[in-house]
PDB file of N, CA and C in Angstrom:
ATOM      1  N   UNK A   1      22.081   0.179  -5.197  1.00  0.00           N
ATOM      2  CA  UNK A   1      22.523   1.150  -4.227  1.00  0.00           C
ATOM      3  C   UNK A   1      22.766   0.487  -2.868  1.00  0.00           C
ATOM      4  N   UNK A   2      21.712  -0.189  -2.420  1.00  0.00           N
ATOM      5  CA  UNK A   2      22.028  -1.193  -1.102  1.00  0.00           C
ATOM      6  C   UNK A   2      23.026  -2.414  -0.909  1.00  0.00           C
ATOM      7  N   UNK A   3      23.609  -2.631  -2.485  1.00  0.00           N
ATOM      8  CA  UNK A   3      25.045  -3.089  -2.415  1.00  0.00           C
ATOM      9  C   UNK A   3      26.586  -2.746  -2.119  1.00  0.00           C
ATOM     10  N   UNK A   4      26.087  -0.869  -2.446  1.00  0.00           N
ATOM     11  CA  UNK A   4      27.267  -0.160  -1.802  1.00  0.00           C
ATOM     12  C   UNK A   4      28.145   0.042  -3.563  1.00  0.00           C
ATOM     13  N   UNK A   5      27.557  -0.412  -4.410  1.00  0.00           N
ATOM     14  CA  UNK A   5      28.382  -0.387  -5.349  1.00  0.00           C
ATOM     15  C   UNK A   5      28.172   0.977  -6.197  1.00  0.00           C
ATOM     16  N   UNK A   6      26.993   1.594  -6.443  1.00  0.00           N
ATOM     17  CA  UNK A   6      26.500   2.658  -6.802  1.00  0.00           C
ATOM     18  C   UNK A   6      27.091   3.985  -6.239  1.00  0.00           C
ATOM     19  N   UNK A   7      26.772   4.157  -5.216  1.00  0.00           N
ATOM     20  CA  UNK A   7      27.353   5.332  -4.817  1.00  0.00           C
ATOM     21  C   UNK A   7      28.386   5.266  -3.588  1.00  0.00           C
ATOM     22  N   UNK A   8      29.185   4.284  -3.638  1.00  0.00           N
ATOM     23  CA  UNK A   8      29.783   3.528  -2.327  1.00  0.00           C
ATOM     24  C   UNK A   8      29.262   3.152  -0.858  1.00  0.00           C
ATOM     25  N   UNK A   9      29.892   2.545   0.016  1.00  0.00           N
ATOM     26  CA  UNK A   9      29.052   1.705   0.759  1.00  0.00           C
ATOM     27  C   UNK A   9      27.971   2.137   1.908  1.00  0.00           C
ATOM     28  N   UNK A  10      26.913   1.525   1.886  1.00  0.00           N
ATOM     29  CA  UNK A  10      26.118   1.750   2.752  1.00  0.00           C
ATOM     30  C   UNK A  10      26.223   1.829   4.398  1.00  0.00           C
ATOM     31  N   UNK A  11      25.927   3.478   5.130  1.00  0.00           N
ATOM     32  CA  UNK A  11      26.609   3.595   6.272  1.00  0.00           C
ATOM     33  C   UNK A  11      25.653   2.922   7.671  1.00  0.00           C
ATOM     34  N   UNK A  12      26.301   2.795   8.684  1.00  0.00           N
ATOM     35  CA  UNK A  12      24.964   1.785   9.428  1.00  0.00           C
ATOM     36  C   UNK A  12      23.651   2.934  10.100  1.00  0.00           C
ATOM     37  N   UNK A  13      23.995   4.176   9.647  1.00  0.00           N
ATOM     38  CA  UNK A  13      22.718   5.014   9.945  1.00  0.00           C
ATOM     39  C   UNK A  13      21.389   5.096   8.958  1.00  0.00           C
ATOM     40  N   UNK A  14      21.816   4.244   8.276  1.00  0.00           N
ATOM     41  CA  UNK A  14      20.450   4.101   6.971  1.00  0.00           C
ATOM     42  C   UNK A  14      19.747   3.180   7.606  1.00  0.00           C
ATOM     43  N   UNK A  15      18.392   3.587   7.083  1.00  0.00           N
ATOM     44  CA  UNK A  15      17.375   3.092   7.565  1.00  0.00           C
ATOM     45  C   UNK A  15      16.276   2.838   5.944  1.00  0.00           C
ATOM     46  N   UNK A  16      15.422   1.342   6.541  1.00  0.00           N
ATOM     47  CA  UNK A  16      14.289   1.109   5.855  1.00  0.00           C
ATOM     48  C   UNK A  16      13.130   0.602   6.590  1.00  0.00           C
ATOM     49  N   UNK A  17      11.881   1.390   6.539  1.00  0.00           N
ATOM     50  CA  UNK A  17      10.965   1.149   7.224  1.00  0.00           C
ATOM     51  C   UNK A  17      10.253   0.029   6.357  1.00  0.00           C
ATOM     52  N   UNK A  18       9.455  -1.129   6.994  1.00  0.00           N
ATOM     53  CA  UNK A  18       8.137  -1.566   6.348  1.00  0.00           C
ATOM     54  C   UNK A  18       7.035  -1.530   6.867  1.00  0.00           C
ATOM     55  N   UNK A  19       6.208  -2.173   6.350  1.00  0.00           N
ATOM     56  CA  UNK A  19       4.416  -1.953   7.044  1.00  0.00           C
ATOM     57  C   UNK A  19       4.235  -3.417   7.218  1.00  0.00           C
ATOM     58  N   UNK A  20       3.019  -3.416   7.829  1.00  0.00           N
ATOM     59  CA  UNK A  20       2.580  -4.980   8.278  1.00  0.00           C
ATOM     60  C   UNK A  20       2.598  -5.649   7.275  1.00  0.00           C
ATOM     61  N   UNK A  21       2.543  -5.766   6.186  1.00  0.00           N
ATOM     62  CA  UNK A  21       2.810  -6.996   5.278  1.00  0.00           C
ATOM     63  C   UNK A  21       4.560  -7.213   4.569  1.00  0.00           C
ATOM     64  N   UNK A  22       5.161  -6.175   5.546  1.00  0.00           N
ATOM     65  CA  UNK A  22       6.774  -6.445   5.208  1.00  0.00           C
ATOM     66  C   UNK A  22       7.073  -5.737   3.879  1.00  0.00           C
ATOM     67  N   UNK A  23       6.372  -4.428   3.373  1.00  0.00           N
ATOM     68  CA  UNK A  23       6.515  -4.133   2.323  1.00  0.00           C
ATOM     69  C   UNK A  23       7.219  -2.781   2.583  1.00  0.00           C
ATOM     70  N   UNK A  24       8.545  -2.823   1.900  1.00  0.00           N
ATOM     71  CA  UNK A  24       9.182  -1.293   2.226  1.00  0.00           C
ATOM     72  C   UNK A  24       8.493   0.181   1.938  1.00  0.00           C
ATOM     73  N   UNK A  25       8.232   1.130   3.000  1.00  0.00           N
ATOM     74  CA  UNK A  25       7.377   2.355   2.429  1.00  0.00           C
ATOM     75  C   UNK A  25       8.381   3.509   2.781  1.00  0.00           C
ATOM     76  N   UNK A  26       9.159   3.392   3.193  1.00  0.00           N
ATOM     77  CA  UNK A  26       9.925   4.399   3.121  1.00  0.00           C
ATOM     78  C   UNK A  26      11.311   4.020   3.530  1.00  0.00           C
ATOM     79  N   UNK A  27      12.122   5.251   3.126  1.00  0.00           N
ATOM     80  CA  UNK A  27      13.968   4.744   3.762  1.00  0.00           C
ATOM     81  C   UNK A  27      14.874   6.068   3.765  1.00  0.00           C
ATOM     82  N   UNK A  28      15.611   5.768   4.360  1.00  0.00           N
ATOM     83  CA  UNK A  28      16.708   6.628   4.114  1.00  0.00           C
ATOM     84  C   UNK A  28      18.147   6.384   4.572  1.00  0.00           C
ATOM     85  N   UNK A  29      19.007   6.404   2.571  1.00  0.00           N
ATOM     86  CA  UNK A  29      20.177   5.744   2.764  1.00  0.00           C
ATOM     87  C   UNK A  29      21.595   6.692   2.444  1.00  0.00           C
ATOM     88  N   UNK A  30      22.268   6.579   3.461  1.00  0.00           N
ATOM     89  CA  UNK A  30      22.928   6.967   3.465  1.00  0.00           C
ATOM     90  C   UNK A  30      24.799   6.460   3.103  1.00  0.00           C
ATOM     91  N   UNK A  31      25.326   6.989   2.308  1.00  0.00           N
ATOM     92  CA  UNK A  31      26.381   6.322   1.730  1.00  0.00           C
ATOM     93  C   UNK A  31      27.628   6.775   1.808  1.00  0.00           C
ATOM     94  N   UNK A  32      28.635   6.305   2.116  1.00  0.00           N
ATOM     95  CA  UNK A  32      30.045   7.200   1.869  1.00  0.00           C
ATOM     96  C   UNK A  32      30.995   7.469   0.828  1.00  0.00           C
ATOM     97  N   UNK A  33      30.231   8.408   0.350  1.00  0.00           N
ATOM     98  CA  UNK A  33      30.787   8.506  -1.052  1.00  0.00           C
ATOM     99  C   UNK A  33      32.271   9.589  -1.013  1.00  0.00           C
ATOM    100  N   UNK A  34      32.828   9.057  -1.515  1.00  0.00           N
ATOM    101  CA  UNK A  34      34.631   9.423  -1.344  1.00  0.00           C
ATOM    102  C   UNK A  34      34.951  10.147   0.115  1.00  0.00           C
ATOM    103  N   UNK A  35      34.652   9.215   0.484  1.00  0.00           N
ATOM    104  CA  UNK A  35      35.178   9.706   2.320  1.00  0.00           C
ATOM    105  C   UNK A  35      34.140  10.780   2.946  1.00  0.00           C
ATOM    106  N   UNK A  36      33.338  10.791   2.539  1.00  0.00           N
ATOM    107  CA  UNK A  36      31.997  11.880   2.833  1.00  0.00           C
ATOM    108  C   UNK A  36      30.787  11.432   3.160  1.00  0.00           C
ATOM    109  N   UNK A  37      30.234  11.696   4.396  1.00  0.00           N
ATOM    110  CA  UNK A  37      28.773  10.799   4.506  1.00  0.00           C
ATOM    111  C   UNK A  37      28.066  11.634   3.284  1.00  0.00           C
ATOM    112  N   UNK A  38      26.842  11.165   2.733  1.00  0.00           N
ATOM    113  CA  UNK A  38      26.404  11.583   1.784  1.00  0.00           C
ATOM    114  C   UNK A  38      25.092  10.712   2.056  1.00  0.00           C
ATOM    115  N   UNK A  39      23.529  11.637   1.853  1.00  0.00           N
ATOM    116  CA  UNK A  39      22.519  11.154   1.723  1.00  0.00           C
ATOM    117  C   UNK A  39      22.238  11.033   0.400  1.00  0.00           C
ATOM    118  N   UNK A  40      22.443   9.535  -0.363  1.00  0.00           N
ATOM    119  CA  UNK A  40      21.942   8.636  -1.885  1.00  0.00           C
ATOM    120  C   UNK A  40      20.640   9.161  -1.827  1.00  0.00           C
ATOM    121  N   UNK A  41      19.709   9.153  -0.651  1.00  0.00           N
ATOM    122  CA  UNK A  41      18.415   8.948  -1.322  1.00  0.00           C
ATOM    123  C   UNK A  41      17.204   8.976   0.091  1.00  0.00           C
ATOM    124  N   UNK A  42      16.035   9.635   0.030  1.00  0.00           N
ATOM    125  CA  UNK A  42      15.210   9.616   0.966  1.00  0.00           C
ATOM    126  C   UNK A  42      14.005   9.290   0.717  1.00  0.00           C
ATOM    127  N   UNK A  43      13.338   8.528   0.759  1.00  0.00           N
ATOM    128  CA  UNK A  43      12.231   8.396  -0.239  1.00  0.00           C
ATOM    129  C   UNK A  43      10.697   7.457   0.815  1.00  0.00           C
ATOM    130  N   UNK A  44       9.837   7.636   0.895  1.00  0.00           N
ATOM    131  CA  UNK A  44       8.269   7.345   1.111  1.00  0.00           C
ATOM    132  C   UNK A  44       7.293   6.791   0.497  1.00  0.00           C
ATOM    133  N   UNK A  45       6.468   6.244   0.383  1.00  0.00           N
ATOM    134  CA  UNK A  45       5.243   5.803  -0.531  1.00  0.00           C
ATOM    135  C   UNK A  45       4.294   7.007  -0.105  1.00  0.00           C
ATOM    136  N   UNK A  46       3.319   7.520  -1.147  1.00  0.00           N
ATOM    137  CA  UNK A  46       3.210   8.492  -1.586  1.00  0.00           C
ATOM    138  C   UNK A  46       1.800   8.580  -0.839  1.00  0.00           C
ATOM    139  N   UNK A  47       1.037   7.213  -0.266  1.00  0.00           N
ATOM    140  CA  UNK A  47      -0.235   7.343   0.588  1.00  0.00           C
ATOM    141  C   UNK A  47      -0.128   8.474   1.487  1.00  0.00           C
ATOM    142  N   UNK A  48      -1.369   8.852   1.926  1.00  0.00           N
ATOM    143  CA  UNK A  48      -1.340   9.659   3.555  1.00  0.00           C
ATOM    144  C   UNK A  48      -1.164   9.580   4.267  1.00  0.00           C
ATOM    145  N   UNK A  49      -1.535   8.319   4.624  1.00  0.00           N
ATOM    146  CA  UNK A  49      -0.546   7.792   5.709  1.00  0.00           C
ATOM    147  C   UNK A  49       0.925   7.788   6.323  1.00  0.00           C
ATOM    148  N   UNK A  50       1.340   7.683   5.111  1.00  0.00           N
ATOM    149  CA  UNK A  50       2.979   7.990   5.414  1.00  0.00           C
ATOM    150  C   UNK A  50       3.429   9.153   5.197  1.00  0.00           C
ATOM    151  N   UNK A  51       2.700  10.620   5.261  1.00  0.00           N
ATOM    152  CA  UNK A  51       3.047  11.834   5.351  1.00  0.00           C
ATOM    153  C   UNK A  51       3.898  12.532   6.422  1.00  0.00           C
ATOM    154  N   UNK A  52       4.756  12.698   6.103  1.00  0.00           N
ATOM    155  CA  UNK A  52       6.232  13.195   7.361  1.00  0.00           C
ATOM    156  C   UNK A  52       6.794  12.096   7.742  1.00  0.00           C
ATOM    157  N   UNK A  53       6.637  10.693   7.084  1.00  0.00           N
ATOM    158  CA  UNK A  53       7.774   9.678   7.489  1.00  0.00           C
ATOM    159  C   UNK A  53       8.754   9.716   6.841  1.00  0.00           C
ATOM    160  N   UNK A  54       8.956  10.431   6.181  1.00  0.00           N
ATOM    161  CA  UNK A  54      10.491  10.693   5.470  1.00  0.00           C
ATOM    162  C   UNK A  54      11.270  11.280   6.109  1.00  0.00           C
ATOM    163  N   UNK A  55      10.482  12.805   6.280  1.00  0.00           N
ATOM    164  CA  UNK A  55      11.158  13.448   7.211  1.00  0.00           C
ATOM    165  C   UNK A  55      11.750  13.009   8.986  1.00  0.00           C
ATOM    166  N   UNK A  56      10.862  12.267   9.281  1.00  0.00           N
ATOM    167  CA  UNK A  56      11.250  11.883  10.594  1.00  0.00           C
ATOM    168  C   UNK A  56      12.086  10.604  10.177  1.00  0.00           C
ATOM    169  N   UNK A  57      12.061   9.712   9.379  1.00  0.00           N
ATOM    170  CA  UNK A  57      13.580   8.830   9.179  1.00  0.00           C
ATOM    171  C   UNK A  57      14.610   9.514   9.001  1.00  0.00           C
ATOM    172  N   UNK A  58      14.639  11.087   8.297  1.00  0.00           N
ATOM    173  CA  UNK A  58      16.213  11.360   7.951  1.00  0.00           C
ATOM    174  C   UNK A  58      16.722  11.970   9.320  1.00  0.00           C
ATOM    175  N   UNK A  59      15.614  12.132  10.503  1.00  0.00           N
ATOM    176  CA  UNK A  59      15.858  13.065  11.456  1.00  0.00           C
ATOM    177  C   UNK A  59      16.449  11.995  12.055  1.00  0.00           C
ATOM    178  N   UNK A  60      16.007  10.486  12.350  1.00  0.00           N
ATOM    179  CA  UNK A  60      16.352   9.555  13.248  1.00  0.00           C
ATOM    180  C   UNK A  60      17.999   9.108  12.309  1.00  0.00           C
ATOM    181  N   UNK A  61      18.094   8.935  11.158  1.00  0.00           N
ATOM    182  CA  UNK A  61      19.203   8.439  10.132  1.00  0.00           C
ATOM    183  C   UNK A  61      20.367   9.531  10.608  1.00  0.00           C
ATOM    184  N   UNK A  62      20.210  11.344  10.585  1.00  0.00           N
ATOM    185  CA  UNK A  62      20.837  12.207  10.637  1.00  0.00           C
ATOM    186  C   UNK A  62      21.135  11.934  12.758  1.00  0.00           C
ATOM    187  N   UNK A  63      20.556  11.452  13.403  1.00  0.00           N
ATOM    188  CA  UNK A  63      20.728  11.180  14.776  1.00  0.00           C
ATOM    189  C   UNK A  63      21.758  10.029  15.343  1.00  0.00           C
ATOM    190  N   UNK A  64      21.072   9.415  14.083  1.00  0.00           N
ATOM    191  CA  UNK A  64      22.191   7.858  14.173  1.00  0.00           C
ATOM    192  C   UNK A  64      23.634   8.565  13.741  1.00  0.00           C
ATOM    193  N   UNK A  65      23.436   9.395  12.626  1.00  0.00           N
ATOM    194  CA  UNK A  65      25.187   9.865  12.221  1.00  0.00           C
ATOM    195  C   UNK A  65      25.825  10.436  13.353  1.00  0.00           C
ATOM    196  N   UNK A  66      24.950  11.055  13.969  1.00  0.00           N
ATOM    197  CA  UNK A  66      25.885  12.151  14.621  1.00  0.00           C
ATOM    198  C   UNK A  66      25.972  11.098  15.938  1.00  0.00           C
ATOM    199  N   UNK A  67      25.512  10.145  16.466  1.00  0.00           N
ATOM    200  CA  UNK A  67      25.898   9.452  17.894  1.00  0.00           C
ATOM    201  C   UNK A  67      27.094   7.981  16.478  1.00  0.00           C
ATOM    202  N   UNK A  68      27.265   8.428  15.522  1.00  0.00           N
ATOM    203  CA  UNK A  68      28.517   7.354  14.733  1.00  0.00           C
ATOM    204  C   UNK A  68      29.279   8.528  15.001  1.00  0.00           C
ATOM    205  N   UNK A  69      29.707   9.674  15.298  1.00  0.00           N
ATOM    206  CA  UNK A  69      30.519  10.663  14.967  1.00  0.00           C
ATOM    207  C   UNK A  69      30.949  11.514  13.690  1.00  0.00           C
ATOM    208  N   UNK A  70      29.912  11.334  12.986  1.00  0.00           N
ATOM    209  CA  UNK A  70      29.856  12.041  11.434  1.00  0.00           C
ATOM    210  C   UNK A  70      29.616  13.213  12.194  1.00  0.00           C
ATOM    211  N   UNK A  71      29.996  14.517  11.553  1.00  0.00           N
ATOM    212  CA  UNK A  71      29.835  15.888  12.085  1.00  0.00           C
ATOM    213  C   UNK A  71      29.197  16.335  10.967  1.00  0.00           C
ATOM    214  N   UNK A  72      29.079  16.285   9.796  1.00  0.00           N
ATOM    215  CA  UNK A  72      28.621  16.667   8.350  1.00  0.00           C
ATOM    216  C   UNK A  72      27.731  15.472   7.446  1.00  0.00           C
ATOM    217  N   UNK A  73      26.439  15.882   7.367  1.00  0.00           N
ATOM    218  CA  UNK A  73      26.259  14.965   5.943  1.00  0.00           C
ATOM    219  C   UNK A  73      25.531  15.685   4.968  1.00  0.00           C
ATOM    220  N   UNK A  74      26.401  15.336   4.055  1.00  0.00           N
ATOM    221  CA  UNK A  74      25.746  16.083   2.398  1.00  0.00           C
ATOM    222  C   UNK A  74      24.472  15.853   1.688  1.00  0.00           C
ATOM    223  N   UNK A  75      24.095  16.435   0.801  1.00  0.00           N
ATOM    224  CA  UNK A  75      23.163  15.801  -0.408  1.00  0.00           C
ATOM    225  C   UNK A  75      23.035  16.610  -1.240  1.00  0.00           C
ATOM    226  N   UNK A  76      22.621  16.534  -2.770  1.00  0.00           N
ATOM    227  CA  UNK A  76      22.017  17.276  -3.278  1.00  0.00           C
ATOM    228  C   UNK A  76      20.497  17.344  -3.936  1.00  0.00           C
ATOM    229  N   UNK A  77      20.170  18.165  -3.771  1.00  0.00           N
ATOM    230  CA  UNK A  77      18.691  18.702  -4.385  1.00  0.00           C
ATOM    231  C   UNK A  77      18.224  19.850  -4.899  1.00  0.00           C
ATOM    232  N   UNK A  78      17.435  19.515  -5.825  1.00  0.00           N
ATOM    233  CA  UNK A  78      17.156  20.564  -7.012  1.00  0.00           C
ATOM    234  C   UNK A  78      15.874  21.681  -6.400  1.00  0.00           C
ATOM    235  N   UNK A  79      16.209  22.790  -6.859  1.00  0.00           N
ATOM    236  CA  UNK A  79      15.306  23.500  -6.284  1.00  0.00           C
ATOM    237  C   UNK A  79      13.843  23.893  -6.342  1.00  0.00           C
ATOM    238  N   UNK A  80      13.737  22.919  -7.493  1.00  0.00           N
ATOM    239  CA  UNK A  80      12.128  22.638  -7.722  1.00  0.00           C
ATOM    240  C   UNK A  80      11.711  21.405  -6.880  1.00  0.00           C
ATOM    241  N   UNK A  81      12.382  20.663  -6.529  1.00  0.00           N
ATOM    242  CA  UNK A  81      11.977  19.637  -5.399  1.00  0.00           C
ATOM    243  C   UNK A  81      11.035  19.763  -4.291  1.00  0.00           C
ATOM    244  N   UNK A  82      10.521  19.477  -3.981  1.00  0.00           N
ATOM    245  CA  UNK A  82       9.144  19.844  -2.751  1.00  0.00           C
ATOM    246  C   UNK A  82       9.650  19.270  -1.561  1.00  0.00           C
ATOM    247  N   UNK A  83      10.856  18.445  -1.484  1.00  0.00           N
ATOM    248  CA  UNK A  83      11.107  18.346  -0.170  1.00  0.00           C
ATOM    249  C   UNK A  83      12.659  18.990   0.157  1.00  0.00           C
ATOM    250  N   UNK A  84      12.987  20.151  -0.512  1.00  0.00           N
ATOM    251  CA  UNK A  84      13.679  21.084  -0.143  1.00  0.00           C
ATOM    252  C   UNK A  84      13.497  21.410   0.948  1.00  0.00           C
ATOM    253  N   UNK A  85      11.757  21.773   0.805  1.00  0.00           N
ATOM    254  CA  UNK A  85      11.614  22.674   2.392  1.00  0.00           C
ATOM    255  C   UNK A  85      11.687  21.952   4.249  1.00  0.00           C
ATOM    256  N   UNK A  86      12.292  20.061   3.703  1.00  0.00           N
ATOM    257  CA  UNK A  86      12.222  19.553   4.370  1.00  0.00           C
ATOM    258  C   UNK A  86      13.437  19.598   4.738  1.00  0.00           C
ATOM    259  N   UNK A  87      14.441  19.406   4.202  1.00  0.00           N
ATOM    260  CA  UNK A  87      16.064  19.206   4.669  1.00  0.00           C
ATOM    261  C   UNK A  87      16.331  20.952   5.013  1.00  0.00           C
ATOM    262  N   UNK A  88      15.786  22.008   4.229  1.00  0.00           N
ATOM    263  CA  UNK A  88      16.134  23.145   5.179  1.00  0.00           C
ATOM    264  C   UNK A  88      15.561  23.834   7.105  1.00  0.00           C
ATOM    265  N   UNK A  89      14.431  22.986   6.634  1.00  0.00           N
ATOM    266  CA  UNK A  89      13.448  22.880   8.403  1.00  0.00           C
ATOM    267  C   UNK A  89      14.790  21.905   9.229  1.00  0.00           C
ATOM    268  N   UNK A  90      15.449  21.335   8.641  1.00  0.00           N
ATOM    269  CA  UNK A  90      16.385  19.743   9.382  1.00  0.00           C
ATOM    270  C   UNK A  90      17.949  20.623   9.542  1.00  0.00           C
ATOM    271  N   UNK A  91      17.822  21.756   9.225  1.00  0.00           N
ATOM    272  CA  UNK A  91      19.007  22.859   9.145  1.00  0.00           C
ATOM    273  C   UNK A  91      20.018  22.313   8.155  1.00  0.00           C
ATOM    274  N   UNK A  92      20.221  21.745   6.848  1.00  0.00           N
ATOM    275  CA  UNK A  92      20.807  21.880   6.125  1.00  0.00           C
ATOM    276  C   UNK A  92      20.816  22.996   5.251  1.00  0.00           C
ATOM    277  N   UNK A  93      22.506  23.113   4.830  1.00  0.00           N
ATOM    278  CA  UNK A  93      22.717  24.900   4.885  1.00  0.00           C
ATOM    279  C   UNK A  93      23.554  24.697   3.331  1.00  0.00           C
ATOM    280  N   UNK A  94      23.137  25.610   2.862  1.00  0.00           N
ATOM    281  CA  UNK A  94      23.165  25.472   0.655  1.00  0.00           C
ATOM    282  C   UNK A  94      24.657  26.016   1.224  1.00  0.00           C
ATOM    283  N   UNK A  95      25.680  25.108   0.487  1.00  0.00           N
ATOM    284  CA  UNK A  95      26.830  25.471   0.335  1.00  0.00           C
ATOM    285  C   UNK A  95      27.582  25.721  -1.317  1.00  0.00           C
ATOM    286  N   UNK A  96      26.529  25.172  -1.868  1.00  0.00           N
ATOM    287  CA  UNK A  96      26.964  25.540  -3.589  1.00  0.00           C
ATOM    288  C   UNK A  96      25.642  25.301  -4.344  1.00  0.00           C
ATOM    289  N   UNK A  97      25.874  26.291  -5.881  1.00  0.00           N
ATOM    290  CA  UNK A  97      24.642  25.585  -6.456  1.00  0.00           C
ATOM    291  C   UNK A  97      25.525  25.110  -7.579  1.00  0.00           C
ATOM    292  N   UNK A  98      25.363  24.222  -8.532  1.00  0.00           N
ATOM    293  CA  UNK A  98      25.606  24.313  -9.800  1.00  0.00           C
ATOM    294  C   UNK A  98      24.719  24.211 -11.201  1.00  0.00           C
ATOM    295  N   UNK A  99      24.954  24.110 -12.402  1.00  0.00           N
ATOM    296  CA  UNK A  99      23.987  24.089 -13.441  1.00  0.00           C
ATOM    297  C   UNK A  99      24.581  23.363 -14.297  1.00  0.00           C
ATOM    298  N   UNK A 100      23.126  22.476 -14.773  1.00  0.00           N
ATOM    299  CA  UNK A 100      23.412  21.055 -15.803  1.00  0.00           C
ATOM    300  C   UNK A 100      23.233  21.417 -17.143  1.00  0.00           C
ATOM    301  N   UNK A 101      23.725  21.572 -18.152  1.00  0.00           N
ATOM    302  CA  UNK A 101      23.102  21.737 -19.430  1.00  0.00           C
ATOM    303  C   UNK A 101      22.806  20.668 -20.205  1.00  0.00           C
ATOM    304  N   UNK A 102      21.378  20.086 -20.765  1.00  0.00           N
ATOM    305  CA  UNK A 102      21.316  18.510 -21.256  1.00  0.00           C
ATOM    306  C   UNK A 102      21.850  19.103 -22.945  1.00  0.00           C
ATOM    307  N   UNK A 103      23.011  18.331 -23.448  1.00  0.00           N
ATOM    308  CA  UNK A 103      23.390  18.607 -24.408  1.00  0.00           C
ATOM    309  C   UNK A 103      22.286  17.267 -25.492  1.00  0.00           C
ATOM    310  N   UNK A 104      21.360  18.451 -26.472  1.00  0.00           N
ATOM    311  CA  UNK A 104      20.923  17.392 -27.324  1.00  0.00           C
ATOM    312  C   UNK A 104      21.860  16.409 -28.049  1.00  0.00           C
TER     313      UNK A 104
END
């Protein structure tokens, strides 16, 4: 994904945090997928310590977009997800749902 080849290229508002031994604990990357900023992925290490550093990278990542001049960035997430209630507190606004059927 941090090659840009996955979901196309990585935008310069992504961010990866580490901790004192240089070990990545959280990030958030953001990609332009067919001409669309688009959040790939937001993700934390799961200690206590790092509780609400997700959320405050996508706030600083979503800050960086908007001083790049992105006016919009996407994502999707499922509604059993537990950090739903995080990107809707960040005012992202449900513009579609759709439904997957896993064909056995």
């Amino acid at each position: 994904m941090l090659a840009g080849s996955v979901l196309g290229p990585v935008l310069a508002c992504s961010a990866l945090v580490v901790d004192e031994t240089n070990r990545v604990v959280a990030g958030a990357i953001l990609t332009d997928r067919d001409g669309l900023p688009w959040i790939a992925d937001v993700f934390r290490q799961p200690e206590a310590r790092y509780v609400g550093l997700g959320a405050n990278l996508l706030r600083r990542a979503l800050s960086d977009a908007a001083a790049d001049g992105l006016a919009d960035v996407s994502l999707v997430v499922s509604d059993a997800n537990p950090a739903r209630h995080v990107y809707e507190k960040l005012d992202f606004q449900l513009t579609g749902t759709s439904l997957t059927v896993v064909v056995p």
